[in-house]
Every structure is written in structure tokens, then in C-alpha cells.
C-alpha atoms as a PDB file:
ATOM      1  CA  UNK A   1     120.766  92.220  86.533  1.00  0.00           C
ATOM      2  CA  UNK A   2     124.598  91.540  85.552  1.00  0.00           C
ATOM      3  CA  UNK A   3     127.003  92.435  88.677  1.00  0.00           C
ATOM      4  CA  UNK A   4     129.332  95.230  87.585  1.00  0.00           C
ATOM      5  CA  UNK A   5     132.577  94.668  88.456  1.00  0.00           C
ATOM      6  CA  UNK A   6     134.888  97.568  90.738  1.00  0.00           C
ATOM      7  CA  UNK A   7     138.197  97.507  91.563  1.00  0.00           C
ATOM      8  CA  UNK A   8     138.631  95.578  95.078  1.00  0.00           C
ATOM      9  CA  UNK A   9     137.151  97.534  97.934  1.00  0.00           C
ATOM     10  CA  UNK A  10     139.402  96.106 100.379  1.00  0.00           C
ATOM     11  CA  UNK A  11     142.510  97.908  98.612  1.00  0.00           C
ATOM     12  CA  UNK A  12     140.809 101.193  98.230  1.00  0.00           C
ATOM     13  CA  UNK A  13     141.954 104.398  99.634  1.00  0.00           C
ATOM     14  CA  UNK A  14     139.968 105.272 102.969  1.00  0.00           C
ATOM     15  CA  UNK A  15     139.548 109.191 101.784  1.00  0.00           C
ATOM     16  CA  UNK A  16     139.840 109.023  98.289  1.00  0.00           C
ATOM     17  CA  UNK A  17     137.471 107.325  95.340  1.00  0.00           C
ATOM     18  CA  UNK A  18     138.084 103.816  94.294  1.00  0.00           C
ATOM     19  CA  UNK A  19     136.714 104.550  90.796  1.00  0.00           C
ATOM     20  CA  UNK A  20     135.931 107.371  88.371  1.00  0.00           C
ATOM     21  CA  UNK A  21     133.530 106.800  85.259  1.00  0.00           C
ATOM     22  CA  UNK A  22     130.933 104.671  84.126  1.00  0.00           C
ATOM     23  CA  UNK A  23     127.866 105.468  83.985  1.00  0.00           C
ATOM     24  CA  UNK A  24     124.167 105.596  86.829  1.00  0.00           C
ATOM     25  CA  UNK A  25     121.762 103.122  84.835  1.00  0.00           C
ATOM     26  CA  UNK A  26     120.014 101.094  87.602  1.00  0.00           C
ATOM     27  CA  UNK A  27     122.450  97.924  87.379  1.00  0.00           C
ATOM     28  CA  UNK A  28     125.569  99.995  87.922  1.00  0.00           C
ATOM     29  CA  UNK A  29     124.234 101.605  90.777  1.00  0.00           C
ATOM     30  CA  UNK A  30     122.987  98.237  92.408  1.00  0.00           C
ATOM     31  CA  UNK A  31     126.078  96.693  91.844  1.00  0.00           C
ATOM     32  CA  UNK A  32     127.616  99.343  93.484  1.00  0.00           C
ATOM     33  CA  UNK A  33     125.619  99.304  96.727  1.00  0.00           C
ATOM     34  CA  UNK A  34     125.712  95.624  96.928  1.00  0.00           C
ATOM     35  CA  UNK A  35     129.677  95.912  96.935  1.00  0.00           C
ATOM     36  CA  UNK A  36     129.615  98.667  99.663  1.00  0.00           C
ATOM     37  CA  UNK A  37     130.063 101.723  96.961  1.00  0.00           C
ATOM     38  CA  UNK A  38     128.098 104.724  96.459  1.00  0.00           C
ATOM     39  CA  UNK A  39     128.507 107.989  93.824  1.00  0.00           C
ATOM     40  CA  UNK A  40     129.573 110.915  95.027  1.00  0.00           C
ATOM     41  CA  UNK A  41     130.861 114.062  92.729  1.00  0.00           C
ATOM     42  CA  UNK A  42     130.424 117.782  91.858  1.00  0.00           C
ATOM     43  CA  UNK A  43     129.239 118.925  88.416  1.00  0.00           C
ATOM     44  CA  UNK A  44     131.415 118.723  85.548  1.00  0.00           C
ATOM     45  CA  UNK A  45     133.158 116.043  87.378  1.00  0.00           C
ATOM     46  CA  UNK A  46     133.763 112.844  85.859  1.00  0.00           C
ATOM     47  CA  UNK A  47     131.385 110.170  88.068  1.00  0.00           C
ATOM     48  CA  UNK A  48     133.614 109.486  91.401  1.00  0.00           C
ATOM     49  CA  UNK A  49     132.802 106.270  93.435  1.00  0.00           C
ATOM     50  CA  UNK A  50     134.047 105.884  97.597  1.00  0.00           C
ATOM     51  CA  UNK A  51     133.543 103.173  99.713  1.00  0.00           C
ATOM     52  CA  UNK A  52     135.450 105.265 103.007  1.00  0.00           C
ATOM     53  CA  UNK A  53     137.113 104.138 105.968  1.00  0.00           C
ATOM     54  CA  UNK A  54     135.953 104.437 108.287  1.00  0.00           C
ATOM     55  CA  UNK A  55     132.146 103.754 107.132  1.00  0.00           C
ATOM     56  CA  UNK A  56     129.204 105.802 109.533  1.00  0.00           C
ATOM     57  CA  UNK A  57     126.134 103.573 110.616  1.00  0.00           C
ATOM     58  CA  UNK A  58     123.307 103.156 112.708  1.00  0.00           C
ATOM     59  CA  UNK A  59     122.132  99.838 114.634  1.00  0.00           C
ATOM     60  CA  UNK A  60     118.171 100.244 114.474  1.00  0.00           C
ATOM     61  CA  UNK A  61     118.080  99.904 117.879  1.00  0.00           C
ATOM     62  CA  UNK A  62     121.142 102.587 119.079  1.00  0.00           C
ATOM     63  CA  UNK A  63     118.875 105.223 117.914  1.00  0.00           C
ATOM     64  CA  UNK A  64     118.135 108.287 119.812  1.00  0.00           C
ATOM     65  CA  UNK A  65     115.977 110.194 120.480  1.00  0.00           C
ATOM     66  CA  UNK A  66     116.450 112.924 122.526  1.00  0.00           C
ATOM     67  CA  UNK A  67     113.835 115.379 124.853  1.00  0.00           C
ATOM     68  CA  UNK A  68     113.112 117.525 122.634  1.00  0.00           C
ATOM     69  CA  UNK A  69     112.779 115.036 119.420  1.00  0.00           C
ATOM     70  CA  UNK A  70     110.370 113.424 122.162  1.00  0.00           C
ATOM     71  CA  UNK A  71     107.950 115.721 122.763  1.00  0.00           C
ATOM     72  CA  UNK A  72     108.036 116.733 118.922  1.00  0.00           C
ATOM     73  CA  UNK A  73     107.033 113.325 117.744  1.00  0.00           C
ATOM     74  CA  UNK A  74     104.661 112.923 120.790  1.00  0.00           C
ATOM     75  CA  UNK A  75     102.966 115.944 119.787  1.00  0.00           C
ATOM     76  CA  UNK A  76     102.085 114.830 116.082  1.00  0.00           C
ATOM     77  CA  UNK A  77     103.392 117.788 114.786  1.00  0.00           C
ATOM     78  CA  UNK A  78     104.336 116.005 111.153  1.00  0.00           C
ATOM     79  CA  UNK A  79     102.044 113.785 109.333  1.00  0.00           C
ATOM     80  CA  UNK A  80     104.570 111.462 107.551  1.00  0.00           C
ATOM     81  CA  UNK A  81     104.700 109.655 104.609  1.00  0.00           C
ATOM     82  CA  UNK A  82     106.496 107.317 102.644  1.00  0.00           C
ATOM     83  CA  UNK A  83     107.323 107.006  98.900  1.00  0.00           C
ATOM     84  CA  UNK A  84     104.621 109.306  97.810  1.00  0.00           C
ATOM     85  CA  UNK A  85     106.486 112.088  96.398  1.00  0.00           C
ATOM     86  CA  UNK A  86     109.943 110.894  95.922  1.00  0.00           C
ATOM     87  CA  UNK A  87     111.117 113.386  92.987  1.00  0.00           C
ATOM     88  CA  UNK A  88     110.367 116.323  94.991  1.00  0.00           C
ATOM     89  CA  UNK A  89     112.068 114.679  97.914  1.00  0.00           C
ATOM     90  CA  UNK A  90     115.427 114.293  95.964  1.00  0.00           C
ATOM     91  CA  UNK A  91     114.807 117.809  94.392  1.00  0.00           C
ATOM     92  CA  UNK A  92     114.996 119.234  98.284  1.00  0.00           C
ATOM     93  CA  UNK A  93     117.670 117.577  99.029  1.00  0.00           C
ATOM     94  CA  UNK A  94     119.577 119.217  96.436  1.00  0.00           C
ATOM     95  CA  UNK A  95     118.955 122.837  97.578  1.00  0.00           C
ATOM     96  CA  UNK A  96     120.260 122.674 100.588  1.00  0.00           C
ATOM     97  CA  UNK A  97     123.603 124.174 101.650  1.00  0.00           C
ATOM     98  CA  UNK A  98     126.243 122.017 102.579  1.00  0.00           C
ATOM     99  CA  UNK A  99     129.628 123.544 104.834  1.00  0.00           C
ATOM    100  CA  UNK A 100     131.967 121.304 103.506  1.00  0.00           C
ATOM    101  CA  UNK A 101     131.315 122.155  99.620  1.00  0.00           C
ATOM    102  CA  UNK A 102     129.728 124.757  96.809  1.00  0.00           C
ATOM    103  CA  UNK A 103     126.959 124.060  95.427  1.00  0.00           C
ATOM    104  CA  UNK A 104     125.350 120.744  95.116  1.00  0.00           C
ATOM    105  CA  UNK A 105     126.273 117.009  94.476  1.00  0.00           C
ATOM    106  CA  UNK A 106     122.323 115.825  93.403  1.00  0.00           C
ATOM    107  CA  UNK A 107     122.317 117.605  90.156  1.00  0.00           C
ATOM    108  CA  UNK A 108     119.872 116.187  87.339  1.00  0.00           C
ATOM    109  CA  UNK A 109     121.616 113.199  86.404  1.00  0.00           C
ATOM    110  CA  UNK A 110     121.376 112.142  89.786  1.00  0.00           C
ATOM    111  CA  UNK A 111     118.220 112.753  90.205  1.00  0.00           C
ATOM    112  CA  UNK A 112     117.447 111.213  87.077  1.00  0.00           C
ATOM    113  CA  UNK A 113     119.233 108.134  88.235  1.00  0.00           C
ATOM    114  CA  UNK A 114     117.831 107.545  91.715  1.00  0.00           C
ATOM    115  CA  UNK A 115     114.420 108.179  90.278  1.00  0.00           C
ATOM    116  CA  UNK A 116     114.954 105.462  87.823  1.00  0.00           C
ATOM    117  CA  UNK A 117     115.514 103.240  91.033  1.00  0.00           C
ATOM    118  CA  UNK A 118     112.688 104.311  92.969  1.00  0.00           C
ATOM    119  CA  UNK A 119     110.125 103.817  89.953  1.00  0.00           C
ATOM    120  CA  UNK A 120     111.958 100.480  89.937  1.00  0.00           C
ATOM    121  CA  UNK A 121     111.418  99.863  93.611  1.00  0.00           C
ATOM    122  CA  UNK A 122     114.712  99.921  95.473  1.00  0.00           C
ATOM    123  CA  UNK A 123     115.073 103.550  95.941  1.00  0.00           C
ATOM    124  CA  UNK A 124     112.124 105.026  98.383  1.00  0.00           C
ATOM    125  CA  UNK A 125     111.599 108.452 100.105  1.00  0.00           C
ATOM    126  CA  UNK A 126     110.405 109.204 103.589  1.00  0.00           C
ATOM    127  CA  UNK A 127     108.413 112.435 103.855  1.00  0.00           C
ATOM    128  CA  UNK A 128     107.349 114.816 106.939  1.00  0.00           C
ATOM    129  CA  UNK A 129     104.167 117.067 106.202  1.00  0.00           C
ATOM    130  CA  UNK A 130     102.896 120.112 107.874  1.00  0.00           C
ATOM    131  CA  UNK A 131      99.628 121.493 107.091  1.00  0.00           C
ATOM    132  CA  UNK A 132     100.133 119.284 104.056  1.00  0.00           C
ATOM    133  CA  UNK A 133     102.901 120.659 102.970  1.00  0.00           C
ATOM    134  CA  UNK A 134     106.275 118.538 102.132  1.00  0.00           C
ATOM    135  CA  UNK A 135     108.702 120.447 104.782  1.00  0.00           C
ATOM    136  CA  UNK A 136     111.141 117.736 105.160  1.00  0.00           C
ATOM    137  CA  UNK A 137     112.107 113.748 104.369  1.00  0.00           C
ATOM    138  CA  UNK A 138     115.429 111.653 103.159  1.00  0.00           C
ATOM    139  CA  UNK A 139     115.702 109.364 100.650  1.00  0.00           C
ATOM    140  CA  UNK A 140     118.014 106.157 100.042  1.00  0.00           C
ATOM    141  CA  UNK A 141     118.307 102.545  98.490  1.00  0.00           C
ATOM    142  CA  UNK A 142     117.201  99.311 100.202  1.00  0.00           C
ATOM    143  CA  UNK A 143     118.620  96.339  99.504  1.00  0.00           C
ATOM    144  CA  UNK A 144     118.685  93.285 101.633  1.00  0.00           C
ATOM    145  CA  UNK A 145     118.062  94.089 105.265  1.00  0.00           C
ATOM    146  CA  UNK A 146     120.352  97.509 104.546  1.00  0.00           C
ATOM    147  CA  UNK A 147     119.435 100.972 103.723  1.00  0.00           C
ATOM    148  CA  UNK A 148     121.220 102.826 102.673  1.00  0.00           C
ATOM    149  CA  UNK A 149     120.831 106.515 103.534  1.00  0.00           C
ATOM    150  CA  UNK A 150     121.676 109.381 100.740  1.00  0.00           C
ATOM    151  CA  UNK A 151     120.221 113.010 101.775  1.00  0.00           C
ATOM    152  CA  UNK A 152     117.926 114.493 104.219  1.00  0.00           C
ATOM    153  CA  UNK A 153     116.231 117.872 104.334  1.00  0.00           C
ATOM    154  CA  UNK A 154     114.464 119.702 106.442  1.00  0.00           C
ATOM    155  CA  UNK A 155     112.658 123.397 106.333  1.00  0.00           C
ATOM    156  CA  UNK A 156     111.226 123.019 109.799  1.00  0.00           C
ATOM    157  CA  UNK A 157     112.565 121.932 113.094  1.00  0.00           C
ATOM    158  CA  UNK A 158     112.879 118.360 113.695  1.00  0.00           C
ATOM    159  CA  UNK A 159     110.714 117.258 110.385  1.00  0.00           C
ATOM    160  CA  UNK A 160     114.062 115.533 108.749  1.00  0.00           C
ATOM    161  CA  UNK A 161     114.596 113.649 112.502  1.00  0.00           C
ATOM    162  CA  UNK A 162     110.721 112.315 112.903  1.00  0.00           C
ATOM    163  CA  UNK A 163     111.116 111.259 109.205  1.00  0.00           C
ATOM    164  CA  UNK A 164     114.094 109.072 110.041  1.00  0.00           C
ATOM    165  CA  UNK A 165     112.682 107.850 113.058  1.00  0.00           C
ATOM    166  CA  UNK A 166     109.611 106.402 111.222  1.00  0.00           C
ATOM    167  CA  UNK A 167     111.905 105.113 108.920  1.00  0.00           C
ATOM    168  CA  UNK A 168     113.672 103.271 111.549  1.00  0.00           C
ATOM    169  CA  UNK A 169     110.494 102.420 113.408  1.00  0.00           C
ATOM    170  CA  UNK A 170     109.593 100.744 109.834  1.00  0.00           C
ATOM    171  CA  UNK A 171     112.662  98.991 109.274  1.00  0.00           C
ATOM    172  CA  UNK A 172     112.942  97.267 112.839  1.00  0.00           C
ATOM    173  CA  UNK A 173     109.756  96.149 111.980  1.00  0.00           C
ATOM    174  CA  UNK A 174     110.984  94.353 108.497  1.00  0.00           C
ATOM    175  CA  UNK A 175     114.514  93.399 110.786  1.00  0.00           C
ATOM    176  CA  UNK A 176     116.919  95.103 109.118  1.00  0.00           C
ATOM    177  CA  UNK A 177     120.652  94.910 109.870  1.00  0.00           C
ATOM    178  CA  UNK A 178     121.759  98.549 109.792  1.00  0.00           C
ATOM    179  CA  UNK A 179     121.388 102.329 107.794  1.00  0.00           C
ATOM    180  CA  UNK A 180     124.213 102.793 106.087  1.00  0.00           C
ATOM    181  CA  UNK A 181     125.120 106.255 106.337  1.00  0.00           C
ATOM    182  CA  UNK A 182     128.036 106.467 104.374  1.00  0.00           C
ATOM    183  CA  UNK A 183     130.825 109.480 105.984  1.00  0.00           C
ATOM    184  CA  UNK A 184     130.910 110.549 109.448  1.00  0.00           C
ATOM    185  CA  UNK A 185     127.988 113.842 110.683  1.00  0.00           C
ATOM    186  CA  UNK A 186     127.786 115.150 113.733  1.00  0.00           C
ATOM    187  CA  UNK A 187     124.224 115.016 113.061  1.00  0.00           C
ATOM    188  CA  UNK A 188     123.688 111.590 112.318  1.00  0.00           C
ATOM    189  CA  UNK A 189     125.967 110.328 115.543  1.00  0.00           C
ATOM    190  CA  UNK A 190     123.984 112.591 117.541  1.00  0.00           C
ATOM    191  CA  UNK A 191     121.145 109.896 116.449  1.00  0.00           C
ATOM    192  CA  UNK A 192     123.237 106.897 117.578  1.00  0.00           C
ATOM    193  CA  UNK A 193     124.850 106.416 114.264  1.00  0.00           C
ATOM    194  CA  UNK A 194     128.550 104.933 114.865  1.00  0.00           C
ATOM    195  CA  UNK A 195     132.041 104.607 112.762  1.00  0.00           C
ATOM    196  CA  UNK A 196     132.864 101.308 112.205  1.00  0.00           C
ATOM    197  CA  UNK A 197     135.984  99.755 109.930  1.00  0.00           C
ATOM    198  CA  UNK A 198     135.449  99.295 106.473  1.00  0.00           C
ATOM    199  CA  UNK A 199     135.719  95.296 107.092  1.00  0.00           C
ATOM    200  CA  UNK A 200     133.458  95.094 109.865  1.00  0.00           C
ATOM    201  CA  UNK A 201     131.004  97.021 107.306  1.00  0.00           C
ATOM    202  CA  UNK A 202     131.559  94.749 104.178  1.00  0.00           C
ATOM    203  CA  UNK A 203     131.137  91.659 106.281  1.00  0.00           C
ATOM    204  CA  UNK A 204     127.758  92.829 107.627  1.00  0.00           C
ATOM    205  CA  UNK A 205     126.812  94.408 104.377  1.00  0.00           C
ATOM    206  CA  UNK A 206     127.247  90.820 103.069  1.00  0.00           C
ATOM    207  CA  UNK A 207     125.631  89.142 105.690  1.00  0.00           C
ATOM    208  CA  UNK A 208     122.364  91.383 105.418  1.00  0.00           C
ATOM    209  CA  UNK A 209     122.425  91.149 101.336  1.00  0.00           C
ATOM    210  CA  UNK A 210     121.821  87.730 101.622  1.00  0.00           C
ATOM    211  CA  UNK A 211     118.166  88.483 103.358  1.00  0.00           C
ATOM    212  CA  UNK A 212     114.865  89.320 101.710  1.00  0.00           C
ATOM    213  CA  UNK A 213     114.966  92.531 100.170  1.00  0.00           C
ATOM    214  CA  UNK A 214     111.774  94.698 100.623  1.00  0.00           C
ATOM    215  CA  UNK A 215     111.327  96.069  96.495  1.00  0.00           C
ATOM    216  CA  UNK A 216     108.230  98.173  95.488  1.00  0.00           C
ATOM    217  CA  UNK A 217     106.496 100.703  96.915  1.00  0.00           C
ATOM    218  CA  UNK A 218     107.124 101.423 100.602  1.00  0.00           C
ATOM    219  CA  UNK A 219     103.727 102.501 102.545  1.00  0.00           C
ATOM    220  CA  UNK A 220     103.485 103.568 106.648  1.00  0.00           C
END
């Protein structure tokens, strides 16, 4: 695939997009990624494009995990899965409520778009079951030794947390570098996830593109 080019990341504002445009065909969006950017807009928005300062993510190995998480995933409770039902995954994600805005950012083109990746092997889903029922997962892009984390739901307690635990289980496995999880949650640091300078990020982010990347089908 041909890089597309952004303006410089380095110059960009640390709250506001870098870019507005363009288009979510697979190369755009990998280009993106591999430069440390990511889409993010509301309907009848033009496309918007951040790469923030500061950037959230999670060392594989800062997880946590705490008593309660413990005893869930202990327990069994969620039979999980990965990249089995990736559309309906996505299509979750997008019902859920967010504080900080109305409605939803995954709307069809979107979902469109990172469907387009998965089928093409660098987007992949991680799903938590109940009874055999999909009641919670995330989804995100690998590349490199980075993923990079987009949405998570959940419509039971804990089912979005043991999902992302497997997935980090999974990816200290492989040796990845880090989860990229884009803007600063309360949720997400209270999993070990940490804000770090954009630098310190597109160094690293560099650093782990230039590792085997882990394309196809992801299975537990």
C-alpha cells in the first residue's frame, strides 16, 4: 500500500485535529495508524483526524487486575472469543452512551471502514459470551507489535474487562510493545493504562512498527 501523507504530527495541536477530509479506504487508515493518527468525528462532520497530547497507553505488563476482576475471570463466567463476530462487535460499540458527547461516533461509514480492515486482517475483535450470547468485546487495529484500541462494550459486569485481559494475555504472548489507547479514561487507567508525551509515543510507535505484524485472523 502507498503511505498517505499528513501534515507533521509533531506540530499538531495536542486537543485539536491535525486534519479534516479524505477519505477511510484501508490505505488511508493504515497510513494513519502507522503515523500515530486515528479518525474521530460526529455525523455530518467532515472526517476529523487527532493524534493528542498527551497519548493514553498500556504496557502489557502494568495491567491490572483488580479483586473483583479476579474472582470474575477465575470463575469462567465468559467464554471468550476472538475475531468471530467482528461486525456485531463494532455494531455494539456504537450503541452505547458516551458522557462526553450525543449520539455516536461509529456510524456506518465507520463501520463500513473498519470492517473492510478486519476482512483484510489488521482490524480484529475480542468477544465475551454468556450462555452464548455476545454480551461484551472491543475491537482495534494491529499493526507491528501495537494495537491499537478503538471501542469496548459491555452489557454485563466485567465482560468488556475479561475481554481485554485475554487480549492482553494474547498479545504478551506475540511480545507486543504497547495498546494504544488513544485519550485519557478513567476506566482504562484504572487497568494500568498511563499518559505519556506525544514524542515518547511516536518514538515507540516507530520502534514497534518495525516488528512482525500479526495479519489474518486472530484465534484464542
Amino acid at each position: 500500500m502507498n503511505k498517505v501523507v499528513f501534515p507533521s504530527v509533531e506540530n499538531a495541536p495536542k486537543d485539536l485535529p491535525l486534519a479534516l477530509g479524505g477519505d477511510l479506504n484501508p490505505n488511508t487508515l493504515i497510513s494513519a495508524y502507522s503515523q500515530g493518527i486515528f479518525p474521530w468525528y460526529n455525523e455530518n462532520e467532515p472526517i476529523l483526524w487527532w493524534s493528542p497530547e498527551p497519548r493514553l497507553v498500556l504496557y502489557l505488563n502494568d495491567l491490572r487486575i483488580n479483586k473483583s476482576l479476579k474472582k470474575t475471570i477465575k470463575n469462567n463466567k465468559f467464554e471468550i472469543k476472538f475475531d468471530t463476530n467482528f461486525k456485531k462487535v463494532i455494531k455494539e460499540c456504537a450503541k452505547i452512551p458516551r458522557k462526553t458527547q450525543d449520539g455516536t461516533w461509529i456510524q456506518e461509514e465507520i463501520i463500513e471502514a473498519y470492517s473492510e480492515l478486519y476482512e483484510l486482517g489488521y482490524a480484529h475483535s475480542v468477544e465475551s459470551y454468556l450462555n452464548g450470547e455476545l454480551v461484551g468485546g472491543l475491537y482495534g487495529v494491529s499493526l507491528g507489535k501495537t494495537f491499537f484500541g478503538e471501542s469496548m462494550f459491555a452489557k454485563v459486569s466485567d465482560a468488556s474487562k475479561v475481554a481485554f485481559v485475554e487480549l492482553v494475555e494474547k498479545l504478551k504472548k506475540w511480545e507486543f510493545d504497547f495498546i494504544d489507547c488513544q485519550v485519557p479514561t478513567e476506566h482504562l487507567k484504572s487497568l494500568g493504562a498511563v499518559e505519556i508525551s506525544r514524542e515518547k509515543f511516536l518514538k515507540e510507535l516507530k520502534i514497534a512498527l518495525n516488528k512482525t505484524s500479526h495479519i489474518n485472523k486472530w484465534k484464542i
